[in-house]
N, C-alpha and C. Protein backbone atom coordinates (compact mmCIF):
# COMPACT_ATOMS: atom_id res chain seq x y z
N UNK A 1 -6.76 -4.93 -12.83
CA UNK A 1 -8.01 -5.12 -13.53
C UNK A 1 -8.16 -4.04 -14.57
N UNK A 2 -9.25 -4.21 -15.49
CA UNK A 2 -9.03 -3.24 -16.58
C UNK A 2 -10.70 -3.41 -17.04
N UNK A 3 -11.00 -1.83 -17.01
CA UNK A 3 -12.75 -1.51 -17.09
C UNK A 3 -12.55 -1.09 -18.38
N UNK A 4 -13.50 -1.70 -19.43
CA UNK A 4 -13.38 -1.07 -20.65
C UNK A 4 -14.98 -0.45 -20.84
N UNK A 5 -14.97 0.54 -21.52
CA UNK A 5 -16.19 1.35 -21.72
C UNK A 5 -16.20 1.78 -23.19
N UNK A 6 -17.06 2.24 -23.88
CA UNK A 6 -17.58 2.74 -25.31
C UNK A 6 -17.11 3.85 -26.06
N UNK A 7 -17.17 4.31 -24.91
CA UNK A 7 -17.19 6.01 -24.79
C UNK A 7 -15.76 6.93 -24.16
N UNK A 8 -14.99 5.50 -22.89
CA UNK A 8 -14.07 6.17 -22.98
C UNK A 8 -12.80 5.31 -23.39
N UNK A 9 -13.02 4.24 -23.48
CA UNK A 9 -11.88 3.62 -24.21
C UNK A 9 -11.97 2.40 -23.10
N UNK A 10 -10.37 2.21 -22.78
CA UNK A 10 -9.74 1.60 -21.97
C UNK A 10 -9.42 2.16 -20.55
N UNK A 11 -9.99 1.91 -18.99
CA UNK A 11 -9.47 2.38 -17.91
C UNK A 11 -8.97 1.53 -16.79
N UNK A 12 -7.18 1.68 -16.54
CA UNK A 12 -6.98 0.79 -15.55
C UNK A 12 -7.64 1.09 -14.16
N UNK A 13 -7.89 0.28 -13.25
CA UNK A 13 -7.94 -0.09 -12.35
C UNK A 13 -7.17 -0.74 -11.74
N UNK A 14 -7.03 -1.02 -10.24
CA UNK A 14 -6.46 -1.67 -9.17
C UNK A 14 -5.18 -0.89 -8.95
N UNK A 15 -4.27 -1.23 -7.87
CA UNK A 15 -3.23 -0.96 -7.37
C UNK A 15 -2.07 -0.82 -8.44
N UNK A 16 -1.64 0.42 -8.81
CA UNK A 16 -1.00 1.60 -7.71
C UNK A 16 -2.02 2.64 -8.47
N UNK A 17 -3.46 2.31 -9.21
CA UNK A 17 -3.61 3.68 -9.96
C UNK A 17 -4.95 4.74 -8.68
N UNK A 18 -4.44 5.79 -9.51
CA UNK A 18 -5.39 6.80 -8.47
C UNK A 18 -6.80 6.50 -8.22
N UNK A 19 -7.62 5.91 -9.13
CA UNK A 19 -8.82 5.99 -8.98
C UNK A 19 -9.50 4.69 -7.60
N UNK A 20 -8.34 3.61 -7.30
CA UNK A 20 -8.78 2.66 -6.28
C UNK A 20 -8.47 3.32 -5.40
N UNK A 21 -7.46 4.72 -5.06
CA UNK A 21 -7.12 4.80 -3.52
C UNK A 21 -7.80 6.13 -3.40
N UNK A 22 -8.19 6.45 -4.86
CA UNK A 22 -9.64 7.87 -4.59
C UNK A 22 -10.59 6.73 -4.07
N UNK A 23 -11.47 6.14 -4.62
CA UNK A 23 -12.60 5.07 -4.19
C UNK A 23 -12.25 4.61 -2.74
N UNK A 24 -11.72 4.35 -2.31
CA UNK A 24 -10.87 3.75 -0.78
C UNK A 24 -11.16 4.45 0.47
N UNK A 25 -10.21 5.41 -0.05
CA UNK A 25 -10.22 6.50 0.48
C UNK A 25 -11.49 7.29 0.92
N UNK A 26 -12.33 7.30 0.28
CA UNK A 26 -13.73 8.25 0.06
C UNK A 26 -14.43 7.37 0.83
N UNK A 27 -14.01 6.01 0.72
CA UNK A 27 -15.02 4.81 1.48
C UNK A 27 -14.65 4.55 2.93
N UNK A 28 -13.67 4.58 3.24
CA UNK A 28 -12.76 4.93 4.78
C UNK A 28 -13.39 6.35 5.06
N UNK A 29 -13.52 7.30 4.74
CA UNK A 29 -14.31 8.43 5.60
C UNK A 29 -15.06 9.01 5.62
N UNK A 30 -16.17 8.24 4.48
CA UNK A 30 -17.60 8.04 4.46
C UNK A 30 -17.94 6.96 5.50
N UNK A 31 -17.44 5.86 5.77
CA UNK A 31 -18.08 5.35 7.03
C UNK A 31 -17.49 5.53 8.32
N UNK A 32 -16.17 6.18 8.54
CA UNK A 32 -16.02 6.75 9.74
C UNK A 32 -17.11 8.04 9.75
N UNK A 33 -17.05 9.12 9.42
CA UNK A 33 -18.33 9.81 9.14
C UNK A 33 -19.70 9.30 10.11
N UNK A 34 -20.04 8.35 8.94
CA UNK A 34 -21.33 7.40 9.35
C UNK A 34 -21.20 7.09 10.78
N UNK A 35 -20.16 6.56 11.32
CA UNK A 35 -20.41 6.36 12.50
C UNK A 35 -19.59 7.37 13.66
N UNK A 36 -19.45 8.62 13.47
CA UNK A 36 -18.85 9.89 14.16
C UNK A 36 -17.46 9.82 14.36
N UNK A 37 -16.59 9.36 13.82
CA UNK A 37 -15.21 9.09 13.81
C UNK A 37 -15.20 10.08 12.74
N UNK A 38 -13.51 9.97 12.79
CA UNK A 38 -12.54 10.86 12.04
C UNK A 38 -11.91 9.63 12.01
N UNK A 39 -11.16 9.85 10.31
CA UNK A 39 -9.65 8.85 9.61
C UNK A 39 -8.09 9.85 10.43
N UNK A 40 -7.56 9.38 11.49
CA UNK A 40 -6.29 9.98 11.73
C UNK A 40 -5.01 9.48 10.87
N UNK A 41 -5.07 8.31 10.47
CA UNK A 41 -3.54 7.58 9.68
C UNK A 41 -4.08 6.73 8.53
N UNK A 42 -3.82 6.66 8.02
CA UNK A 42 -4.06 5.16 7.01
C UNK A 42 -2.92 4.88 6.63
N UNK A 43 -2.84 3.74 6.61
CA UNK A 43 -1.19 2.48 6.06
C UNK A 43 -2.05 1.50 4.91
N UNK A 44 -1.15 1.95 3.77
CA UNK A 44 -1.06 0.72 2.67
C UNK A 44 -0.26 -0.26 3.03
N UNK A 45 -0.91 -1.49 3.34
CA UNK A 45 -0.20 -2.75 3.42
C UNK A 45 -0.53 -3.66 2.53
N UNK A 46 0.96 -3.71 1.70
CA UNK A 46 0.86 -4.99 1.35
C UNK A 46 2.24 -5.62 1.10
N UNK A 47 2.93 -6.98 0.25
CA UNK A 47 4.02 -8.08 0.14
C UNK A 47 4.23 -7.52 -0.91
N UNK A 48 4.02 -6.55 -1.82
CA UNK A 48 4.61 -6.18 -3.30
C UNK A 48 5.21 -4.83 -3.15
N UNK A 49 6.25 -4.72 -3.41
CA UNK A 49 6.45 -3.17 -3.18
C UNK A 49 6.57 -2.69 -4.33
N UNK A 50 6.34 -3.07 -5.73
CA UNK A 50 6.30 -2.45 -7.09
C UNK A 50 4.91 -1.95 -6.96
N UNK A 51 3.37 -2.58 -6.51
CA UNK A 51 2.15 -2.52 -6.25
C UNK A 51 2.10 -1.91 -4.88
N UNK A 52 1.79 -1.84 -3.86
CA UNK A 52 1.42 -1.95 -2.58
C UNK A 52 2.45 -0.49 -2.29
N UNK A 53 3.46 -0.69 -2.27
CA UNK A 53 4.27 0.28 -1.48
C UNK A 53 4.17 1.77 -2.34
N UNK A 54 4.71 1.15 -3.63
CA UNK A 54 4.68 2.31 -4.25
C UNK A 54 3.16 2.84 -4.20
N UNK A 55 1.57 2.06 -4.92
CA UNK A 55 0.72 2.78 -4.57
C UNK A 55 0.38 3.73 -3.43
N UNK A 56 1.08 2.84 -2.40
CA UNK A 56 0.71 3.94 -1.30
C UNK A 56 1.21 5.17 -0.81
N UNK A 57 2.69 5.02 -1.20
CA UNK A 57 3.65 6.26 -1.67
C UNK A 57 3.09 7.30 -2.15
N UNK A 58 2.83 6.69 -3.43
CA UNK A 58 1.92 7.62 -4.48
C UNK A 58 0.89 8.84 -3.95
N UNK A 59 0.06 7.85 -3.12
CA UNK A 59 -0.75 8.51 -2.63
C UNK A 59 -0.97 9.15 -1.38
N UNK A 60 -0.17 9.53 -0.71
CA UNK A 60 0.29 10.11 0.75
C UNK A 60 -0.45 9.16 1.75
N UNK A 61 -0.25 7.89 2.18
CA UNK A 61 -0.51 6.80 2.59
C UNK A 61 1.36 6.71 3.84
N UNK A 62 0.58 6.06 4.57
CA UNK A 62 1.52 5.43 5.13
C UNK A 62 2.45 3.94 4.57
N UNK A 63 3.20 3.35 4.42
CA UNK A 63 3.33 2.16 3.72
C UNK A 63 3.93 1.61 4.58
N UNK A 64 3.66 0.32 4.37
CA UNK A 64 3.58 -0.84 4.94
C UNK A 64 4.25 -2.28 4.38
N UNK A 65 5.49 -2.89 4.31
CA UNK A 65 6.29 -3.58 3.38
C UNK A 65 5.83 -4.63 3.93
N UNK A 66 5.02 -6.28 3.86
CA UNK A 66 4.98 -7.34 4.81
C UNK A 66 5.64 -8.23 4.47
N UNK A 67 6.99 -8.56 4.62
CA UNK A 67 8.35 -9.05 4.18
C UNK A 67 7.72 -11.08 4.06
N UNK A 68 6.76 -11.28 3.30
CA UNK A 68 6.40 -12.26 2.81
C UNK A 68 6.48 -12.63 1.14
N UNK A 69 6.28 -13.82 0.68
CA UNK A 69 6.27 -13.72 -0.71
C UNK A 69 7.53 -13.35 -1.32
N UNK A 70 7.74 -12.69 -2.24
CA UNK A 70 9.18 -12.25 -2.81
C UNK A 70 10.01 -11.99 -1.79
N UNK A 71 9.67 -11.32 -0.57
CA UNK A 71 10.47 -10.50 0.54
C UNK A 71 10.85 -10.99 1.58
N UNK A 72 10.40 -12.50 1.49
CA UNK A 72 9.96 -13.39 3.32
C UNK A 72 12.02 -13.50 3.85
N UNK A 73 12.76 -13.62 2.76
CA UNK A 73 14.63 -13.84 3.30
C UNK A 73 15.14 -12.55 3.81
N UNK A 74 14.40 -11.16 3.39
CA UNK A 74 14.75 -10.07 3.72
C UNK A 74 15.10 -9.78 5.57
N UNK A 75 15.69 -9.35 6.44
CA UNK A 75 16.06 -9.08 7.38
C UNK A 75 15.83 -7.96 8.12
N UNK A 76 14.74 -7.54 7.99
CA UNK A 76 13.93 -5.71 8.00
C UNK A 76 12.72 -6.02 8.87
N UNK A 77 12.64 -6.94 9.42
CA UNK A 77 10.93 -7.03 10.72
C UNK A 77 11.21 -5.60 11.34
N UNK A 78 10.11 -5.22 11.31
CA UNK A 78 9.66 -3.93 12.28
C UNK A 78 11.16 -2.90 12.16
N UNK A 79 11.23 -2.61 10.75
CA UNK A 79 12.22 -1.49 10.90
C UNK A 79 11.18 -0.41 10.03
N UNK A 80 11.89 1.07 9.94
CA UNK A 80 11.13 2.21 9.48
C UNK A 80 12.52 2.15 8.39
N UNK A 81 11.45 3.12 7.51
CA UNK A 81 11.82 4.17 6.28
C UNK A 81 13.41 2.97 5.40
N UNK A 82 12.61 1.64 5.19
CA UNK A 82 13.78 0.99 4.15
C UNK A 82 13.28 0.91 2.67
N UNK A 83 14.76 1.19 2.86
CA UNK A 83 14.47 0.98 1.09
C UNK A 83 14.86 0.03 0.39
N UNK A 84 13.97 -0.36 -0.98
CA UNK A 84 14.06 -1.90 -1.24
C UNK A 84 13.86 -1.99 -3.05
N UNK A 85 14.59 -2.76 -3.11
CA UNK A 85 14.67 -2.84 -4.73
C UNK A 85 13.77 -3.93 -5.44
N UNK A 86 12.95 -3.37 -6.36
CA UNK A 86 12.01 -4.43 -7.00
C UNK A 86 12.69 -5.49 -7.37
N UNK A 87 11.61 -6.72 -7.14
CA UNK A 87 11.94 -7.88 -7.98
C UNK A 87 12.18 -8.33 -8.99
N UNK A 88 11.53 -6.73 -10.09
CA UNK A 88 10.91 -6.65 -11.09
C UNK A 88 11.82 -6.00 -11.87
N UNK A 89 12.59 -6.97 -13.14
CA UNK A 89 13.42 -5.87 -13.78
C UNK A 89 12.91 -4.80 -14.49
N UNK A 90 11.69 -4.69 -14.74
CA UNK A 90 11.13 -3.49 -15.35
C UNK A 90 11.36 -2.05 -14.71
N UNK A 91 11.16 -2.51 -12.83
CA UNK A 91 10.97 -1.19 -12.20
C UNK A 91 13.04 -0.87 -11.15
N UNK A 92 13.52 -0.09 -12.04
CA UNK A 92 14.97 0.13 -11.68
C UNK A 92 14.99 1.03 -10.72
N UNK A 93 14.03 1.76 -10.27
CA UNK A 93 14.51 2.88 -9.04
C UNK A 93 14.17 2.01 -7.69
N UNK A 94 14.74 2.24 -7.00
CA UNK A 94 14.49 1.57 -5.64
C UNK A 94 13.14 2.08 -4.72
N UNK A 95 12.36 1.53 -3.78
CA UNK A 95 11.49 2.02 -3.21
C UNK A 95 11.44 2.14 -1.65
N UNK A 96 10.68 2.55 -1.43
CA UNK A 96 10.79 3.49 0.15
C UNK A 96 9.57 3.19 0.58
N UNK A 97 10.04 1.59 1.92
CA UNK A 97 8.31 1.69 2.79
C UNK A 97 8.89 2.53 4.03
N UNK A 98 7.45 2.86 4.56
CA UNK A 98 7.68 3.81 5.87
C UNK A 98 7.93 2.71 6.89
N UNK A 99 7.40 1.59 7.20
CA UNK A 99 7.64 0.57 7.52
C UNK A 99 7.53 -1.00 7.06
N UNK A 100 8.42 -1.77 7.93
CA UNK A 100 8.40 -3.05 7.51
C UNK A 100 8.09 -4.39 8.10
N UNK A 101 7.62 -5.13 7.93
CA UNK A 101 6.91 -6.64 9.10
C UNK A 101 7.34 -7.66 8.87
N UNK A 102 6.86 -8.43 9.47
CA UNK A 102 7.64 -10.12 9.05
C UNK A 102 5.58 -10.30 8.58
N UNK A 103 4.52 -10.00 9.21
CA UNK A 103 2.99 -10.33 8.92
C UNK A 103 2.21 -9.19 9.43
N UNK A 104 1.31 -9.08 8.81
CA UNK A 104 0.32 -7.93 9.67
C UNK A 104 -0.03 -7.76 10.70
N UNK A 105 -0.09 -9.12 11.12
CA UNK A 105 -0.66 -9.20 12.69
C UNK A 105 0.36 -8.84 13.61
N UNK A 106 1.82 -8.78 13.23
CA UNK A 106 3.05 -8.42 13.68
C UNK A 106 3.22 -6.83 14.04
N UNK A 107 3.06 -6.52 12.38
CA UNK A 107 2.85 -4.58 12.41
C UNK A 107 1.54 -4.13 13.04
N UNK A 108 0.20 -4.68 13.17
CA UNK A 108 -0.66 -3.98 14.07
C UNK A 108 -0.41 -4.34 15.40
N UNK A 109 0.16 -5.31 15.83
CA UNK A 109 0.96 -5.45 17.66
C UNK A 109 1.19 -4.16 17.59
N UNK A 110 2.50 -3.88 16.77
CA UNK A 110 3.76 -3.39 17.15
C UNK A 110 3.18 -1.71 16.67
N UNK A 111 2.31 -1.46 16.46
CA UNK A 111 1.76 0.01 15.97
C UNK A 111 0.50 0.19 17.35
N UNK A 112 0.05 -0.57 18.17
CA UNK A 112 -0.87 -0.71 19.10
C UNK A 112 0.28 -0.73 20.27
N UNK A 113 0.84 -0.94 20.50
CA UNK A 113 2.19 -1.02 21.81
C UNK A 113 1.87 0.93 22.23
């Protein structure tokens, strides 16, 4: 997404830039807070690893690869620390989830075990 303003120009938004996983972030432990909890882990999950993985990389996040969409032929359910090459010929370095799923409901089983 892309916020345009007067004054400061042009500002991206959404995934991988800093200001959604500052906002996120601040909003995950403002309402743990609110209700007497503490944030111990957070995992970026998502099916894009040019978006999703790398944002969460980026941002000292746990990551989370959900081998659907571009990724569903891949052979990596519930493995750690793989690395995986964009779909995207734009992005040439390879990327690094901390883990990987066949669906979410798969990786929160298998992180609750």
């Amino acid at each position: 997404a892309v916020v345009s303003t007067q004054s400061t120009g042009v500002t991206w938004c959404g995934k991988p830039t800093e200001v959604t996983y500052t906002y996120a972030l601040k909003m995950l432990h403002d309402q743990a807070a609110a209700l007497g909890q503490q944030v111990d882990e957070v995992y970026g999950i998502g099916d894009n690893v040019d978006v999703d993985v790398m944002g969460a990389n980026n941002h000292h996040l746990n990551s989370v690869l959900v081998c659907s969409g571009l990724y569903k032929n891949e052979k990596i359910d519930l493995t750690r620390n793989v690395t995986v090459r964009s779909k995207r010929a734009s992005v040439t370095e390879p990327i690094t989830a901390d883990y990987t799923a066949s669906t979410i409901g798969r990786f929160i089983d298998h992180i609750l075990e």
